[in-house]
Protein backbone atom coordinates (compact mmCIF):
# COMPACT_ATOMS: atom_id res chain seq x y z
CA UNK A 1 63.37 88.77 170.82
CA UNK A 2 66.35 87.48 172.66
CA UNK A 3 65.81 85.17 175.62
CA UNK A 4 66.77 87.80 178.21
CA UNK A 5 63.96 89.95 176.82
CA UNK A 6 61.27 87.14 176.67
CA UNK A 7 61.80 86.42 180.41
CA UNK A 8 61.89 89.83 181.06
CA UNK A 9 58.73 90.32 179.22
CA UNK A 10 57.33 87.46 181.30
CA UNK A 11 58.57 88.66 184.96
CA UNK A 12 55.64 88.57 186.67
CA UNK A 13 54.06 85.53 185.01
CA UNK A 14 56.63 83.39 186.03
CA UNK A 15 58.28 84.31 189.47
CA UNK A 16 58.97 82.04 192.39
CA UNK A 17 56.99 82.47 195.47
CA UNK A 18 58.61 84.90 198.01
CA UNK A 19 58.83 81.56 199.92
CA UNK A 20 60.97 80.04 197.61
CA UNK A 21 63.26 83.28 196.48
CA UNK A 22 63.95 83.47 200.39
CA UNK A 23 64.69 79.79 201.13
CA UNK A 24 67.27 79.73 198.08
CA UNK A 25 68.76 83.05 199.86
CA UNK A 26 69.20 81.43 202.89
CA UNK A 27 70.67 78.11 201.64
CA UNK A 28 72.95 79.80 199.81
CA UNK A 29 74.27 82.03 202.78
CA UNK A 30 77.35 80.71 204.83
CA UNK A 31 75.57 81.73 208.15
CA UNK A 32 72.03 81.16 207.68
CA UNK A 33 71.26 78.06 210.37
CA UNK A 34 68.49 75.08 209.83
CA UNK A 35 66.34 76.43 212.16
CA UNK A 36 66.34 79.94 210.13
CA UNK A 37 65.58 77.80 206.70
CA UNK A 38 62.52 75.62 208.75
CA UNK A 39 61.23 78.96 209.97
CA UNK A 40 60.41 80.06 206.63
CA UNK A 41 59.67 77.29 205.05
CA UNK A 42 57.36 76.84 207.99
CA UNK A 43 54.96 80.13 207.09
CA UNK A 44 54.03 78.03 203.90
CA UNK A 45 51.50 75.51 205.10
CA UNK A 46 51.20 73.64 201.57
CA UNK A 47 54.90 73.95 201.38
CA UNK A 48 55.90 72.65 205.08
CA UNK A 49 53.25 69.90 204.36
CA UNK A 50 54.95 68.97 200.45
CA UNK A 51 58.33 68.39 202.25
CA UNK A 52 57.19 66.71 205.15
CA UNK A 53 54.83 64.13 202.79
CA UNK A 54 57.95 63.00 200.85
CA UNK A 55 60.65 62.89 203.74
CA UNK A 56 58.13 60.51 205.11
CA UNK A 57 57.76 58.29 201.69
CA UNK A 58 59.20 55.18 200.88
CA UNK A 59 61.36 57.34 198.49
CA UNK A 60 63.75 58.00 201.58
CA UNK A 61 62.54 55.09 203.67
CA UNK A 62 63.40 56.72 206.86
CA UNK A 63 62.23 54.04 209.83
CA UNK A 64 60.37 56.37 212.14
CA UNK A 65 58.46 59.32 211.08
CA UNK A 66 59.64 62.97 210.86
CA UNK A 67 57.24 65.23 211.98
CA UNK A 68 59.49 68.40 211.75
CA UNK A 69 60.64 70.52 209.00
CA UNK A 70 64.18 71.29 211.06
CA UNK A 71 64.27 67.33 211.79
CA UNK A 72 63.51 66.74 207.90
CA UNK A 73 66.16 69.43 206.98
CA UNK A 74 69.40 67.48 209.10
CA UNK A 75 67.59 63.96 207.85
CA UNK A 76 67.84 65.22 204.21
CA UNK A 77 70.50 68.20 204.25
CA UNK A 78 69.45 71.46 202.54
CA UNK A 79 70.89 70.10 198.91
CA UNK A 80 67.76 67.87 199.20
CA UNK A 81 65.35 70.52 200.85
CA UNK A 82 66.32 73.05 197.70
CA UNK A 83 65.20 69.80 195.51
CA UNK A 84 61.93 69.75 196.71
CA UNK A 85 60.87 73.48 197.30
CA UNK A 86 61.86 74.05 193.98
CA UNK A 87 60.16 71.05 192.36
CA UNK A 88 56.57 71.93 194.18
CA UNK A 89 57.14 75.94 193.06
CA UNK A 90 58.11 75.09 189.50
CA UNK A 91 54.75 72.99 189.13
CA UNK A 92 52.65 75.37 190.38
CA UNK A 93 54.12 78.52 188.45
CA UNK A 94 53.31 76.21 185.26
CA UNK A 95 50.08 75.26 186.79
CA UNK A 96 48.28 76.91 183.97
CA UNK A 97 49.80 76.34 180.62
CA UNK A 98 47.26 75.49 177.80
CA UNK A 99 47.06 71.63 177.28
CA UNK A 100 46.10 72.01 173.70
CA UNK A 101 49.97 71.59 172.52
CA UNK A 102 51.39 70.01 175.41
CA UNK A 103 50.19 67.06 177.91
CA UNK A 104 51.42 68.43 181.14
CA UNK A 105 50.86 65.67 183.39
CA UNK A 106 53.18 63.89 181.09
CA UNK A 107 55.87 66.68 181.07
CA UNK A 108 56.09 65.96 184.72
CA UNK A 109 56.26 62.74 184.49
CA UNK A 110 58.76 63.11 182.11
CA UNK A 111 61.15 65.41 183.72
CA UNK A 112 60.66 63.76 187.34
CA UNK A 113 61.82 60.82 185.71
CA UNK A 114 64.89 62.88 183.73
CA UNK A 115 65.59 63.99 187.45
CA UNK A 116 65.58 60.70 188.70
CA UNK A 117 67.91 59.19 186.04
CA UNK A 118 70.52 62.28 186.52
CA UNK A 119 70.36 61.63 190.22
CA UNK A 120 71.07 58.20 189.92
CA UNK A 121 74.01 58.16 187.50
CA UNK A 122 75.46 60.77 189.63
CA UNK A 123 75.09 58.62 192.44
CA UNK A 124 76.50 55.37 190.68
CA UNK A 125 79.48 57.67 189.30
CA UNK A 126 80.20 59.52 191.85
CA UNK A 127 81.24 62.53 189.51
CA UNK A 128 78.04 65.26 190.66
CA UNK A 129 76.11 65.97 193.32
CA UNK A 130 72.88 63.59 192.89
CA UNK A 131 70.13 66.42 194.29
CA UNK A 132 71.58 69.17 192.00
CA UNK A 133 71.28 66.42 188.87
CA UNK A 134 67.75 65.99 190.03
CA UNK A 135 67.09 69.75 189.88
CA UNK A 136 68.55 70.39 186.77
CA UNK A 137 66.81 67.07 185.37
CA UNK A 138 63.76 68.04 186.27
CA UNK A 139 63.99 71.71 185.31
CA UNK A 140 65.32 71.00 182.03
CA UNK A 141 62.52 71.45 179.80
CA UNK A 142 60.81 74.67 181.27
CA UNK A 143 62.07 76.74 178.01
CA UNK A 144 59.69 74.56 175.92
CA UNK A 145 56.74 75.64 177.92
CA UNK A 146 57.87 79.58 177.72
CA UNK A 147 57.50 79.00 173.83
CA UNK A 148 54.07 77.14 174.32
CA UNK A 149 52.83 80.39 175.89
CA UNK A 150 54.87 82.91 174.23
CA UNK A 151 54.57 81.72 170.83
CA UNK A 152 52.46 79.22 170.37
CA UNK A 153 51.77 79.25 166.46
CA UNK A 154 55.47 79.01 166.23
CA UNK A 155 55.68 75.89 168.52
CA UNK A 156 53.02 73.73 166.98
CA UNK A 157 54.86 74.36 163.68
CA UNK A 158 57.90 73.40 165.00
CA UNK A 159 55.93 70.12 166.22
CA UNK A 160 54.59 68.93 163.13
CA UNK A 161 57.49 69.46 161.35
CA UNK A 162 59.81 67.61 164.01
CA UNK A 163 57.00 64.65 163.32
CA UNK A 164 57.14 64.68 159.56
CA UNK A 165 60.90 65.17 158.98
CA UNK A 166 62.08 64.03 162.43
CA UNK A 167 64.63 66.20 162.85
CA UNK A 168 65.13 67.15 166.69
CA UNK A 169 63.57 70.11 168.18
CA UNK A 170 66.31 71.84 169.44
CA UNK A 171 67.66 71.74 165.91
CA UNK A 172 64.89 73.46 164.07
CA UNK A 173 64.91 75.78 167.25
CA UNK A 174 67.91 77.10 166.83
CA UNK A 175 67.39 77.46 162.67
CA UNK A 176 63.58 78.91 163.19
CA UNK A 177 63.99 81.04 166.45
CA UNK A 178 67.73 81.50 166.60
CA UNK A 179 67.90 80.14 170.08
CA UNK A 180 66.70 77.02 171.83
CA UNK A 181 64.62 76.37 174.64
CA UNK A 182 67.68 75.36 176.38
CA UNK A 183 68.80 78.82 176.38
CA UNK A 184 65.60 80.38 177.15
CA UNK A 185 65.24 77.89 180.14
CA UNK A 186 68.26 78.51 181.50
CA UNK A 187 67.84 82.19 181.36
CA UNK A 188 64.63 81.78 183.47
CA UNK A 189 66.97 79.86 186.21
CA UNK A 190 69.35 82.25 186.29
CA UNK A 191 66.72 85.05 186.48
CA UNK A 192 65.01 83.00 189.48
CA UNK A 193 68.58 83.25 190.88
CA UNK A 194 69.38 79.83 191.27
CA UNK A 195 72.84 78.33 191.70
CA UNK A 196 75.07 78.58 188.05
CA UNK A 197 75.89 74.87 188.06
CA UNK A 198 72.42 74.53 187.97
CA UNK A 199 71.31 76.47 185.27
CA UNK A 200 74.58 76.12 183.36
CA UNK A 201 74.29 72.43 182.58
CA UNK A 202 70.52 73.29 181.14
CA UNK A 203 71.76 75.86 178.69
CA UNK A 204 73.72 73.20 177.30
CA UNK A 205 71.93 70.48 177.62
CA UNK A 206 71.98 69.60 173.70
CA UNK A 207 75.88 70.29 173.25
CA UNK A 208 77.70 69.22 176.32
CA UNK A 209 80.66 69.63 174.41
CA UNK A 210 80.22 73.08 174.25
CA UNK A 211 79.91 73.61 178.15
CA UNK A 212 83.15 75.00 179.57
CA UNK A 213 82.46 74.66 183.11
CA UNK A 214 80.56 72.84 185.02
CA UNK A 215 81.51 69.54 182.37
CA UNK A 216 80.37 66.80 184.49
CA UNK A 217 77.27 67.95 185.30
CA UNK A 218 76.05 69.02 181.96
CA UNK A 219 77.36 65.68 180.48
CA UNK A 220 75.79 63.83 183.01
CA UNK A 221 72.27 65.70 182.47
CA UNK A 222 72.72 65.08 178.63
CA UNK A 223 73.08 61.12 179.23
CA UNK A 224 70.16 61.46 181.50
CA UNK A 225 68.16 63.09 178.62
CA UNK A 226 69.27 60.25 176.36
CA UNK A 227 68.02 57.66 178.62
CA UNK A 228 64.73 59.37 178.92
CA UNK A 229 63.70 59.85 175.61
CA UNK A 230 64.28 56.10 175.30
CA UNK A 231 61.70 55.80 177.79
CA UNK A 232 59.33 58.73 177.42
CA UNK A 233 58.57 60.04 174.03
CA UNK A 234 59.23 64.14 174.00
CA UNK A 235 56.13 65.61 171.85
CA UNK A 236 52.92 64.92 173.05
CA UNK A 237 52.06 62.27 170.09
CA UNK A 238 55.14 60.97 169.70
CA UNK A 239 57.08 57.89 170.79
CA UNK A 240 60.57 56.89 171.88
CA UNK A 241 62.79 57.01 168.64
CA UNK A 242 65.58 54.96 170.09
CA UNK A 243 66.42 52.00 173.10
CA UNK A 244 69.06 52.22 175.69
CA UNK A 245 70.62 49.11 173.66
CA UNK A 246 71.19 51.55 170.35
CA UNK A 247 72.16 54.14 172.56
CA UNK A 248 76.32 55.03 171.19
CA UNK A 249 79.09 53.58 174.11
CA UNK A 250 81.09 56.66 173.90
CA UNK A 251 79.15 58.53 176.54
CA UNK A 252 79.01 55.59 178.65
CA UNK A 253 82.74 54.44 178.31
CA UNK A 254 83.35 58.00 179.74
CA UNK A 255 81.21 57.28 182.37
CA UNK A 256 82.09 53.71 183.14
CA UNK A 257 78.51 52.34 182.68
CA UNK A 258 77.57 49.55 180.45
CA UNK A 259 74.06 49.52 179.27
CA UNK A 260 72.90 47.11 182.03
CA UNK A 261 73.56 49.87 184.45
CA UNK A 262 71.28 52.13 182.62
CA UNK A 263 68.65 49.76 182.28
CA UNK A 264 68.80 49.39 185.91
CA UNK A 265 69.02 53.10 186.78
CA UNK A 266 66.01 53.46 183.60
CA UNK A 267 63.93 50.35 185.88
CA UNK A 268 64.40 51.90 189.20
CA UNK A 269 63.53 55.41 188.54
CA UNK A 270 60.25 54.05 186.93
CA UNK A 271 59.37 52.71 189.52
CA UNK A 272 60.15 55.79 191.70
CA UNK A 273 58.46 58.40 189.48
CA UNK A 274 54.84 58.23 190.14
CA UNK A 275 55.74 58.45 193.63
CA UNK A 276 57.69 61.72 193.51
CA UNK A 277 55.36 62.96 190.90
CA UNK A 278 52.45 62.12 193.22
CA UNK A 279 53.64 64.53 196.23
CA UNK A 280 54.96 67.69 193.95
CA UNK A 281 52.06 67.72 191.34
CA UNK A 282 49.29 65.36 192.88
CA UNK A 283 46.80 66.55 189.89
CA UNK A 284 49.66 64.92 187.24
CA UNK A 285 49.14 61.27 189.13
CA UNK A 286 45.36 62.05 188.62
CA UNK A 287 45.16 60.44 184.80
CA UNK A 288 47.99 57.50 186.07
């Protein structure tokens, strides 16, 4: 099967809350108005609460507290606001994914802190917007659990023999399947109807190169990947293959960022991980 046809097979077991579908409508209208956006985010209780838990975190450190979703939407702007519905939605449509080839407390943690690291080199370089870089950070991976439930004889092959060759999973992807998880991830964006600079950048997450719009931001996701599996090992038993020190200069000459950036930007989204993690998957900061 193609990747169109898997998430087409897999409609229903995967869609975004009407919530969500209807807030990303109205965010990316020209007319809609905040108060139309906190109205509907407003008939989702868990939602409305979700938002207002981390506008009121030390993660934005705002010095009195918001206790409106319209207040939290001009504190934040609806860049940020798309971050987080989307973050607490793609959680819970994954809610249920078998743990017996994946740890999925730490594929959140992971990909919150892929986010983070994507948001902060954008911020540092100025070249992307730092809330879409979180987005596509933190969606990047969502292929990988399609293939856990789709096929998931074929995935714990392609696990042990990523472990005893180590060659990279998106290589023996492509050779096994004929398509990566990037692909299939990105079709499941674009089929949730999100933004193309968001879903673009995922699709070619593994071959920026290869990515013939939207450059910056898949390049910048692809660094932020790098950085990441430095810090967080991909499979469930592995462990970081490389440091940020063996990391290659060319993709941080481009960027104008020396490694001691990165290890800042690597140090500071540690620390603000857990924290994120805690308020868009509580039951992830659980085993922490």
């Amino acid at each position: 099967m193609t990747p169109e046809e898997i998430i087409q097979d897999i409609d229903q077991l995967f869609s975004l809350p009407d919530v969500v579908l209807r807030v990303n409508e109205l965010l990316e209208s020209e007319h809609a108005t905040i108060t139309d956006i906190g109205d509907v985010i407003g008939h989702d209780p868990a939602l409305s609460a979700r938002l207002l838990k981390l506008v009121n975190s030390a993660f934005y450190g705002f010095p009195s507290q918001v206790d409106t979703i319209s207040r939290a939407i001009t504190l934040i702007g609806t860049n940020e606001v798309r971050s987080i519905v989307l973050a607490s939605s793609a959680t819970a449509v994954f809610r249920d994914v078998s743990s017996d080839l994946i740890d999925m407390n730490s594929f959140w943690h992971r990909s919150v802190y892929c986010g983070l690291v994507g948001k902060k080199i954008a911020s540092a370089t100025r070249r992307t917007r730092g809330e879409s870089q979180f987005l596509t950070g933190l969606l990047h991976d969502l292929g990988k659990l399609i293939l856990i439930i789709r096929a998931p004889a074929e995935y714990e092959q392609l696990m042990r023999v990523s472990c005893e060759q180590g060659t990279a999973m998106a290589d023996l992807e492509e050779e096994w399947l004929g398509f990566s998880s990037a692909e299939l991830g990105a079709q499941l964006l674009n089929h949730w109807r999100l933004p193309e600079n968001l879903w673009q950048p995922v699709r070619h997450q593994y071959h920026p190169e290869a990515c013939d719009e939207f450059v910056n931001e898949t390049h910048t996701l692809n660094l932020a990947m790098r950085v990441t599996n430095c810090i967080e090992p991909e499979l469930k038993a592995g462990s970081p293959r490389d440091k940020i020190e063996q990391l290659d200069s060319v993709a941080m000459d481009d960027f104008e960022l020396s490694r001691d950036d990165l290890n800042m930007i690597a140090i500071d989204a540690n620390m603000e991980a857990l924290e994120v993690l805690s308020i868009i998957n509580p039951a992830a900061t659980s085993v922490y």
